[in-house]
C-alpha atoms as a PDB file:
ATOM      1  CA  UNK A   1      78.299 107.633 110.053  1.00  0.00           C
ATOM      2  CA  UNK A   2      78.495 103.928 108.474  1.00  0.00           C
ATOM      3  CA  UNK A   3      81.128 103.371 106.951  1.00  0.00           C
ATOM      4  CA  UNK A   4      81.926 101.455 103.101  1.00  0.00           C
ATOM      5  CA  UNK A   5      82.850  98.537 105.289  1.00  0.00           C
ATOM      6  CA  UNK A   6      79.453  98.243 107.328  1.00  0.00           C
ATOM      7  CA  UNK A   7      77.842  98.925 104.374  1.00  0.00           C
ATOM      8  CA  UNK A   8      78.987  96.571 102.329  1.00  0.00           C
ATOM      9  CA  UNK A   9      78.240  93.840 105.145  1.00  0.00           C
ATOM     10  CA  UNK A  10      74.580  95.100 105.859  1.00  0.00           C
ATOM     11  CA  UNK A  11      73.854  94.747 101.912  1.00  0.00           C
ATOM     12  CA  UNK A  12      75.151  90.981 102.292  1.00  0.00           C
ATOM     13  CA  UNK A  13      73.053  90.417 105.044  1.00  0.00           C
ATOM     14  CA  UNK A  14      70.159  91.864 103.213  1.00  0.00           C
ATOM     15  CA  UNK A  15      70.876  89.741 100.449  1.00  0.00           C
ATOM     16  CA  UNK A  16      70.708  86.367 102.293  1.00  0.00           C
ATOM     17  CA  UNK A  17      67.116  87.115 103.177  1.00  0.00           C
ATOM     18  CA  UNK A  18      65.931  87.766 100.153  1.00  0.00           C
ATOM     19  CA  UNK A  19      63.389  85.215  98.914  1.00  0.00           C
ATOM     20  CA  UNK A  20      64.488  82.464  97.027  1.00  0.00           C
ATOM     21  CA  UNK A  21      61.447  83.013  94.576  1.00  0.00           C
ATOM     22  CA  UNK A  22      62.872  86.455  93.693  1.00  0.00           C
ATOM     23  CA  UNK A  23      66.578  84.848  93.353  1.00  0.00           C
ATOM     24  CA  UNK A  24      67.711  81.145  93.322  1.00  0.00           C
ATOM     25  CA  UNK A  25      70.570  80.240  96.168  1.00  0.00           C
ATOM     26  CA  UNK A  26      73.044  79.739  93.701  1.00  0.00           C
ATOM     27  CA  UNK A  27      72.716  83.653  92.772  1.00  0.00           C
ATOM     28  CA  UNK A  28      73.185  84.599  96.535  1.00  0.00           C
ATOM     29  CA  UNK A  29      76.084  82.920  97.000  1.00  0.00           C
ATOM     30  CA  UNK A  30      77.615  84.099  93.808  1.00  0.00           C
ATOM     31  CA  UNK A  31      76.704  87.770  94.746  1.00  0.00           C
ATOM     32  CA  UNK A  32      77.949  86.923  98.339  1.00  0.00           C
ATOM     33  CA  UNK A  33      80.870  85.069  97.344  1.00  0.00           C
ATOM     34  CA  UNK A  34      81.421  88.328  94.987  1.00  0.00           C
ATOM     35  CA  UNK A  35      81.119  91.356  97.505  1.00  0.00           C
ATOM     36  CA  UNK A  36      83.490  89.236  99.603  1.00  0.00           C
ATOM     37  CA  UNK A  37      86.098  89.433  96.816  1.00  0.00           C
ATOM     38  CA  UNK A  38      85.526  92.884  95.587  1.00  0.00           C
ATOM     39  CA  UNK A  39      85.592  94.282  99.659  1.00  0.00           C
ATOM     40  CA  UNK A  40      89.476  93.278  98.943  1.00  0.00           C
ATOM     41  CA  UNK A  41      89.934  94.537  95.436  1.00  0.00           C
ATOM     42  CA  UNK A  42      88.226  95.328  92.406  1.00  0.00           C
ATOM     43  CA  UNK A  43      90.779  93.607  90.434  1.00  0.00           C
ATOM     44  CA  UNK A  44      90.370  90.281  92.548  1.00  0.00           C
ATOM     45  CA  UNK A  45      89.550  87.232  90.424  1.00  0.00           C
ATOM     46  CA  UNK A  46      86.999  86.365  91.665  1.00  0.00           C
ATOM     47  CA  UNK A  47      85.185  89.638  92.390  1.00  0.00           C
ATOM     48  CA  UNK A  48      82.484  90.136  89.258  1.00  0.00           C
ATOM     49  CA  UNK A  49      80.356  93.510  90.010  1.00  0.00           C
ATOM     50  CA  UNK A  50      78.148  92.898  86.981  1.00  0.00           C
ATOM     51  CA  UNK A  51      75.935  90.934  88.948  1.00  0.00           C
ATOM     52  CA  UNK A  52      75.804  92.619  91.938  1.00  0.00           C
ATOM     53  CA  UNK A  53      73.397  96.060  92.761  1.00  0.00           C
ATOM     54  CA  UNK A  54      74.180  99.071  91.349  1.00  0.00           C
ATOM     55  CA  UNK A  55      74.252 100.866  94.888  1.00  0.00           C
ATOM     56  CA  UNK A  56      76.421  97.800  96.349  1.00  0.00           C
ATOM     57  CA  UNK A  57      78.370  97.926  92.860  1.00  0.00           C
ATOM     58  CA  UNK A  58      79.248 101.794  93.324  1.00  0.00           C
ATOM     59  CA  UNK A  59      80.095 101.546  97.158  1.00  0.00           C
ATOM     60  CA  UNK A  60      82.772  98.921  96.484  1.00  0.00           C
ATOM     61  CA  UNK A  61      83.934 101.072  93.748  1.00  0.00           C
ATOM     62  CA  UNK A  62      84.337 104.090  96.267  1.00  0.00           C
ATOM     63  CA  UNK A  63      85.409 101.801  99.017  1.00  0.00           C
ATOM     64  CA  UNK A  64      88.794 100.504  96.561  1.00  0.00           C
ATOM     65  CA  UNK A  65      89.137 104.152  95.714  1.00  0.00           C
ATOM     66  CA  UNK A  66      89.870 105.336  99.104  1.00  0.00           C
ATOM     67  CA  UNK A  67      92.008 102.360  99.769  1.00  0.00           C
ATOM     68  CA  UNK A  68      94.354 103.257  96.749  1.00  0.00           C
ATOM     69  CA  UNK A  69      94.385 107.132  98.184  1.00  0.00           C
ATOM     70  CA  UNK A  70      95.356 106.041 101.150  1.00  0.00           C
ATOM     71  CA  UNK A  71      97.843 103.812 100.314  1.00  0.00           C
ATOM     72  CA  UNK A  72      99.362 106.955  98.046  1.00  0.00           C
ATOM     73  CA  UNK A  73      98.993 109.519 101.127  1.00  0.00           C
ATOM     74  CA  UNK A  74     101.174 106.637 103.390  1.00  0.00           C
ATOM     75  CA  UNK A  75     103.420 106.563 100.539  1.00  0.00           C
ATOM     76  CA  UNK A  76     103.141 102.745 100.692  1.00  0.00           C
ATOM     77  CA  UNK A  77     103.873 100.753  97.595  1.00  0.00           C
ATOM     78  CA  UNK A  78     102.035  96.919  98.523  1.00  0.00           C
ATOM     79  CA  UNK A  79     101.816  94.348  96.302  1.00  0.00           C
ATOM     80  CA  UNK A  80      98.023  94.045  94.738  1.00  0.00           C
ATOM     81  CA  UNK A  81      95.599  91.794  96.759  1.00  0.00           C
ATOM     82  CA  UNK A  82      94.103  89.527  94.887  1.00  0.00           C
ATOM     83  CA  UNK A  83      96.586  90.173  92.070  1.00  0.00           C
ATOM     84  CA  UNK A  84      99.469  86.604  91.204  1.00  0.00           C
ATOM     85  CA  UNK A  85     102.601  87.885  89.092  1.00  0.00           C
ATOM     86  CA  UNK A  86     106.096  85.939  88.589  1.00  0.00           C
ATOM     87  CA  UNK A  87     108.466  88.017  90.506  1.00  0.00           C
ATOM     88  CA  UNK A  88     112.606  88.347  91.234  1.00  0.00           C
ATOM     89  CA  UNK A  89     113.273  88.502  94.689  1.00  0.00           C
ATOM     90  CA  UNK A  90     115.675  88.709  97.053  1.00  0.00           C
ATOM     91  CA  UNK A  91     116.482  88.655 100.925  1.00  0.00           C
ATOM     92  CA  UNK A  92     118.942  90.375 103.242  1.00  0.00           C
ATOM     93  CA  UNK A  93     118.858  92.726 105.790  1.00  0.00           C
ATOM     94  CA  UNK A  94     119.984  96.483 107.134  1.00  0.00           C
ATOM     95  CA  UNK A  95     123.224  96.968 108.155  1.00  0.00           C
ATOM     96  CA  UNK A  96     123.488 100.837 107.990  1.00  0.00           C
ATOM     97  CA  UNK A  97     120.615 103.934 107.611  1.00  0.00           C
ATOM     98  CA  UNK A  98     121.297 107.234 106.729  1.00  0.00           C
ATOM     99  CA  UNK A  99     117.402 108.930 106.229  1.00  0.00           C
ATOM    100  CA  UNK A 100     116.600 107.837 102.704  1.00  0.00           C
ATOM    101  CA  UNK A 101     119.630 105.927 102.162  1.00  0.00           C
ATOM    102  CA  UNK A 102     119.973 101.846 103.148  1.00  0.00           C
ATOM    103  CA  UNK A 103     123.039  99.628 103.110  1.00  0.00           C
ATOM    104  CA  UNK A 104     121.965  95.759 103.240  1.00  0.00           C
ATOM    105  CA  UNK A 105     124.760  93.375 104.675  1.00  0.00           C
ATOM    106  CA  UNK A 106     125.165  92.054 100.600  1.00  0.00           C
ATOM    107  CA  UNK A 107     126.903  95.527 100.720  1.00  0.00           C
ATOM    108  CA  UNK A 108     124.633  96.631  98.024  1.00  0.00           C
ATOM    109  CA  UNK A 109     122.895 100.464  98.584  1.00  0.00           C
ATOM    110  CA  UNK A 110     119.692 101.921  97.856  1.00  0.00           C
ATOM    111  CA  UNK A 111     118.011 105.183  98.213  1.00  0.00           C
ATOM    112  CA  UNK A 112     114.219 105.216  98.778  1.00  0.00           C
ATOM    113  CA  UNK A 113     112.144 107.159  97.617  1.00  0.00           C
ATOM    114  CA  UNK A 114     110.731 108.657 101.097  1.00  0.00           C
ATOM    115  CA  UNK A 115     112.925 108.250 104.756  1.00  0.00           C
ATOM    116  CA  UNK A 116     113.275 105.027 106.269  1.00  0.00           C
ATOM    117  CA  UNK A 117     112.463 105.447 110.162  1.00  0.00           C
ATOM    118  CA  UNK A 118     113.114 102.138 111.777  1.00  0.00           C
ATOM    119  CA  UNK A 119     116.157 100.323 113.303  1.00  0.00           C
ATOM    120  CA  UNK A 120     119.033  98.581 111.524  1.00  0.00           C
ATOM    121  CA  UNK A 121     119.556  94.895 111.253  1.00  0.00           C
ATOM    122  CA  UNK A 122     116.160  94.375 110.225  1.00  0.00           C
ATOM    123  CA  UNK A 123     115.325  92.097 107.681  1.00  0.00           C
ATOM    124  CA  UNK A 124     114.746  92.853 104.075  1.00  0.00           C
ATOM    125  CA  UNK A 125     112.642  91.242 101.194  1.00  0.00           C
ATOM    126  CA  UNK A 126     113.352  93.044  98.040  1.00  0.00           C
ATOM    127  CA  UNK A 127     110.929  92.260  94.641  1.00  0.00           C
ATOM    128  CA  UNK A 128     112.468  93.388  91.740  1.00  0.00           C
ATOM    129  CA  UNK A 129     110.532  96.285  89.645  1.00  0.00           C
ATOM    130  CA  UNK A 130     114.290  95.773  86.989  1.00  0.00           C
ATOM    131  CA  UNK A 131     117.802  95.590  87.203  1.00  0.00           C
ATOM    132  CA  UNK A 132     117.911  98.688  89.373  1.00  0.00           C
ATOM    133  CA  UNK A 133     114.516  99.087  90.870  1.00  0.00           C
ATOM    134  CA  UNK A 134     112.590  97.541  93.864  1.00  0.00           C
ATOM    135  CA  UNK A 135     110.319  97.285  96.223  1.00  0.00           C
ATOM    136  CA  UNK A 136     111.764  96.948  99.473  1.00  0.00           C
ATOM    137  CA  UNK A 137     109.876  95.008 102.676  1.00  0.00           C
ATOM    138  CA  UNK A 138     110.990  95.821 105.903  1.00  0.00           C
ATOM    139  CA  UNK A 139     109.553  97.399 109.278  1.00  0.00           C
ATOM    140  CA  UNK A 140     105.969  96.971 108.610  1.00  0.00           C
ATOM    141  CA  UNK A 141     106.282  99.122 105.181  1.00  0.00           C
ATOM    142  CA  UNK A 142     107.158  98.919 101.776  1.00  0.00           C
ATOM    143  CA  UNK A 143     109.785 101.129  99.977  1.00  0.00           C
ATOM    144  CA  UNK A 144     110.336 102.022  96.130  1.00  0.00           C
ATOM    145  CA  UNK A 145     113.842 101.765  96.147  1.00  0.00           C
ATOM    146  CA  UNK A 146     116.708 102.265  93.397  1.00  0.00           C
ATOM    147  CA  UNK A 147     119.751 100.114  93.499  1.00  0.00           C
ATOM    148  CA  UNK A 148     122.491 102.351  93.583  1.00  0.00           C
ATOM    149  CA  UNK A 149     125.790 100.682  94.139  1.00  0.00           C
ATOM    150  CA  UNK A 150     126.540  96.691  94.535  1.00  0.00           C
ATOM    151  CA  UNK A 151     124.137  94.016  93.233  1.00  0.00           C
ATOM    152  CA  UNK A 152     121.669  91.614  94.976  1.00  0.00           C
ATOM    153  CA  UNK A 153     121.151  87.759  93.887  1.00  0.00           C
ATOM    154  CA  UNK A 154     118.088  86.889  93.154  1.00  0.00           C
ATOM    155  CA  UNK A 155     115.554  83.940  93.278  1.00  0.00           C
ATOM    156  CA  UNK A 156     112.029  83.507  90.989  1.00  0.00           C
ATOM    157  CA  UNK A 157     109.542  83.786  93.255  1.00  0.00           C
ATOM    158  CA  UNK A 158     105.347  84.436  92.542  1.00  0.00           C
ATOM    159  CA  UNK A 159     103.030  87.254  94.686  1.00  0.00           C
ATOM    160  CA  UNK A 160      99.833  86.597  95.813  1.00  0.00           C
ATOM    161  CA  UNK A 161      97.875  87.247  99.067  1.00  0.00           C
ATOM    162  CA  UNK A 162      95.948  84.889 101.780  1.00  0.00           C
ATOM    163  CA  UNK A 163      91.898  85.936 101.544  1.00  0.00           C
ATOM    164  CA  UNK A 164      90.903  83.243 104.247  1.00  0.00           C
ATOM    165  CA  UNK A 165      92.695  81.652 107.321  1.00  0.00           C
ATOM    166  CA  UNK A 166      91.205  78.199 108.978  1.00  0.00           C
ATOM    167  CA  UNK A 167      91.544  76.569 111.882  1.00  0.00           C
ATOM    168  CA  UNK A 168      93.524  79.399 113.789  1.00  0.00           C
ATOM    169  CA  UNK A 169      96.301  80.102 110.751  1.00  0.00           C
ATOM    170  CA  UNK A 170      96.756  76.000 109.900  1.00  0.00           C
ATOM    171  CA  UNK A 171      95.387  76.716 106.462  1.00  0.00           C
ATOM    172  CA  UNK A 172      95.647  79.394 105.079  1.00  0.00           C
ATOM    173  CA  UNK A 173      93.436  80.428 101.434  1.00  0.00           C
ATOM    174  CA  UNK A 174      95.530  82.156  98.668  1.00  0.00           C
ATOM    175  CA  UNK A 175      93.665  84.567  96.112  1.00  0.00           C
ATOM    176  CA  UNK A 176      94.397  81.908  93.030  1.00  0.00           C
ATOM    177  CA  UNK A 177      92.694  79.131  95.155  1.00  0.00           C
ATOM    178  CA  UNK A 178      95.664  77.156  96.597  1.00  0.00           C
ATOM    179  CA  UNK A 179      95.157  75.831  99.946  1.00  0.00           C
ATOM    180  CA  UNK A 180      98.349  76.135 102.198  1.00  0.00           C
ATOM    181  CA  UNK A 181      99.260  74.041 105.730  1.00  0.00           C
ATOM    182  CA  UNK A 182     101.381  74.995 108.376  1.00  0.00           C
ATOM    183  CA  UNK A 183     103.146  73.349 111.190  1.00  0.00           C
ATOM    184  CA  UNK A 184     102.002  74.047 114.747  1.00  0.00           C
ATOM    185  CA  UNK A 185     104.968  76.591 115.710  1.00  0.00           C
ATOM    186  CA  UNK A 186     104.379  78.401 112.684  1.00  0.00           C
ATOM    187  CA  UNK A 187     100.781  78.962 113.590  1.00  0.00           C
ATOM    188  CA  UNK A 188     101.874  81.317 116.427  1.00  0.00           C
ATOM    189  CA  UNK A 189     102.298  83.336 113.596  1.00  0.00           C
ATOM    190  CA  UNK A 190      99.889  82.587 110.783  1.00  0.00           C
ATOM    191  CA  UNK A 191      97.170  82.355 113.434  1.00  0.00           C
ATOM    192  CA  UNK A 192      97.530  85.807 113.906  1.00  0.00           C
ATOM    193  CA  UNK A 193      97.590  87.367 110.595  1.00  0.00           C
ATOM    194  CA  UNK A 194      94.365  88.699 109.516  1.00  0.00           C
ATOM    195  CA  UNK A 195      93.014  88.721 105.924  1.00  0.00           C
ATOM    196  CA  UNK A 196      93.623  89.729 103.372  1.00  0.00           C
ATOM    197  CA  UNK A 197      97.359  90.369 103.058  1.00  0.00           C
ATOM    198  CA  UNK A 198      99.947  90.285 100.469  1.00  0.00           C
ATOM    199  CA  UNK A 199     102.449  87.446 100.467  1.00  0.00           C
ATOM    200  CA  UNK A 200     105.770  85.802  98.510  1.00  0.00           C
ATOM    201  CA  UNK A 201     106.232  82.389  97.383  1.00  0.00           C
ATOM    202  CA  UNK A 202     109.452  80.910  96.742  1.00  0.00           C
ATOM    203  CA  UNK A 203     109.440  79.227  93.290  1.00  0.00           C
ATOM    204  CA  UNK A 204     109.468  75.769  95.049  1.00  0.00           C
ATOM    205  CA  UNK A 205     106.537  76.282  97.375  1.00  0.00           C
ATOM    206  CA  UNK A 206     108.646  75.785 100.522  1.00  0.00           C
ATOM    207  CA  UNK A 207     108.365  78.871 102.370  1.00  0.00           C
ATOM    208  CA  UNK A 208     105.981  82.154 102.329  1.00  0.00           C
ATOM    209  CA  UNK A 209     106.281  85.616 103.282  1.00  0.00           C
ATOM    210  CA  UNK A 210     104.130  88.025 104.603  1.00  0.00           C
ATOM    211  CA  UNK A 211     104.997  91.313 103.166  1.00  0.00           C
ATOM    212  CA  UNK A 212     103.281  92.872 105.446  1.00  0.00           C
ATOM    213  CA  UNK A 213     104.777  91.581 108.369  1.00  0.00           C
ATOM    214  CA  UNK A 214     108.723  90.491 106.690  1.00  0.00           C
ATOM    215  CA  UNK A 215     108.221  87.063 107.889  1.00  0.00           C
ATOM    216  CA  UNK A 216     109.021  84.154 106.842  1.00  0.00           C
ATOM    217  CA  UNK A 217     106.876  80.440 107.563  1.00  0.00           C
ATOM    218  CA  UNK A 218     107.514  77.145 106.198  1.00  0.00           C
ATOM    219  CA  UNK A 219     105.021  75.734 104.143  1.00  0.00           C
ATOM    220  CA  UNK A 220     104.649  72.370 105.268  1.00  0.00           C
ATOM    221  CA  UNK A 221     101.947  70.739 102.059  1.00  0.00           C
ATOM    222  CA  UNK A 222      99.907  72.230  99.523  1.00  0.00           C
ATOM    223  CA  UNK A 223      96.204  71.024 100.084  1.00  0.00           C
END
């Protein structure tokens, strides 16, 4: 069976044959430019399925569907890709687990809302849903959690996600357009992130985060 994915890259192939008397370049590479965006979400900026084919239109429809149900079944709670917000953050790590219950070493407590399964003395990045509510990075998942006891000091921050990496993770392409660079031990890392994937900025553009991953790399310009 093909999947959404193949699909989705057959009908861009198909579409960069088509003769330019039936549609000028700059159409392709809208439509192209288009799919690309919409194959990561529906919501991204710069995905626009009004001009693209009503079977290619419906497939990425489906294909963002079953993303979003599996994200529910995994009980993950990501930030959106494709999607900037203005955020409170804050970072710490685990100094205690007890199932469903974390203590960070800023002695504050939270209970998530499914079992944590990993290790302590992993590190955290919280983003603030309120006062008492967050979503909780650590372990290669993401956590609703409620804050329970203690209190956590935070920092403004803004999510986003990398849609493109060049030159083996030395710049890396945010959702909004900003063009990142990294330093060449940083790249060990970056270079091996694949696209698309939800990240935090600190409010002065000094240091990123993949969410996915709970790491931290310093930004070293903005392009």
């Amino acid at each position: 069976m093909i999947s959404f994915k193949n699909y989705v890259f057959s009908a861009a192939m198909v579409l960069a044959f088509v003769p330019v008397k039936a549609q000028s370049l700059q159409s392709l590479q809208a439509q192209i430019k288009s799919m690309e965006a919409c194959r990561i979400s529906i919501k991204h900026v710069d995905c626009n399925l009004q001009i693209l084919d009503t079977d290619i239109r419906q497939t990425l429809i489906q294909l963002d569907q079953l993303n979003q149900q599996r994200a529910q079944r995994t009980g993950q709670s990501s930030a959106p890709i494709g999607v900037t917000a203005n955020v409170q953050f804050f970072t710490s790590s685990i100094s205690e687990v007890n199932n469903e219950v974390l203590r960070m070493s800023n002695s504050s407590v939270w209970i998530l809302e499914r079992n944590y399964f990993g290790l302590a003395f992993q590190d955290v990045i919280g983003v603030m849903i309120d006062q008492k509510n967050a979503i909780l990075y650590a372990n290669d998942s993401s956590y609703r959690a409620r804050l329970v006891r203690g209190q956590v000091l935070t920092s403004s921050g803004s999510t986003t996600s990398v849609i493109e990496s060049k030159g083996s993770g030395a710049i890396l392409k945010l959702s909004n357009g900003m063009l990142l660079e990294f330093d060449s031990y940083d790249r060990y890392d970056t270079g091996w992130w694949l696209p698309p994937y939800p990240v935090l900025l600190d409010e002065s553009k000094m240091n990123m985060w993949n969410l996915n991953k709970g790491k931290k790399v310093w930004i070293k310009s903005i392009l």
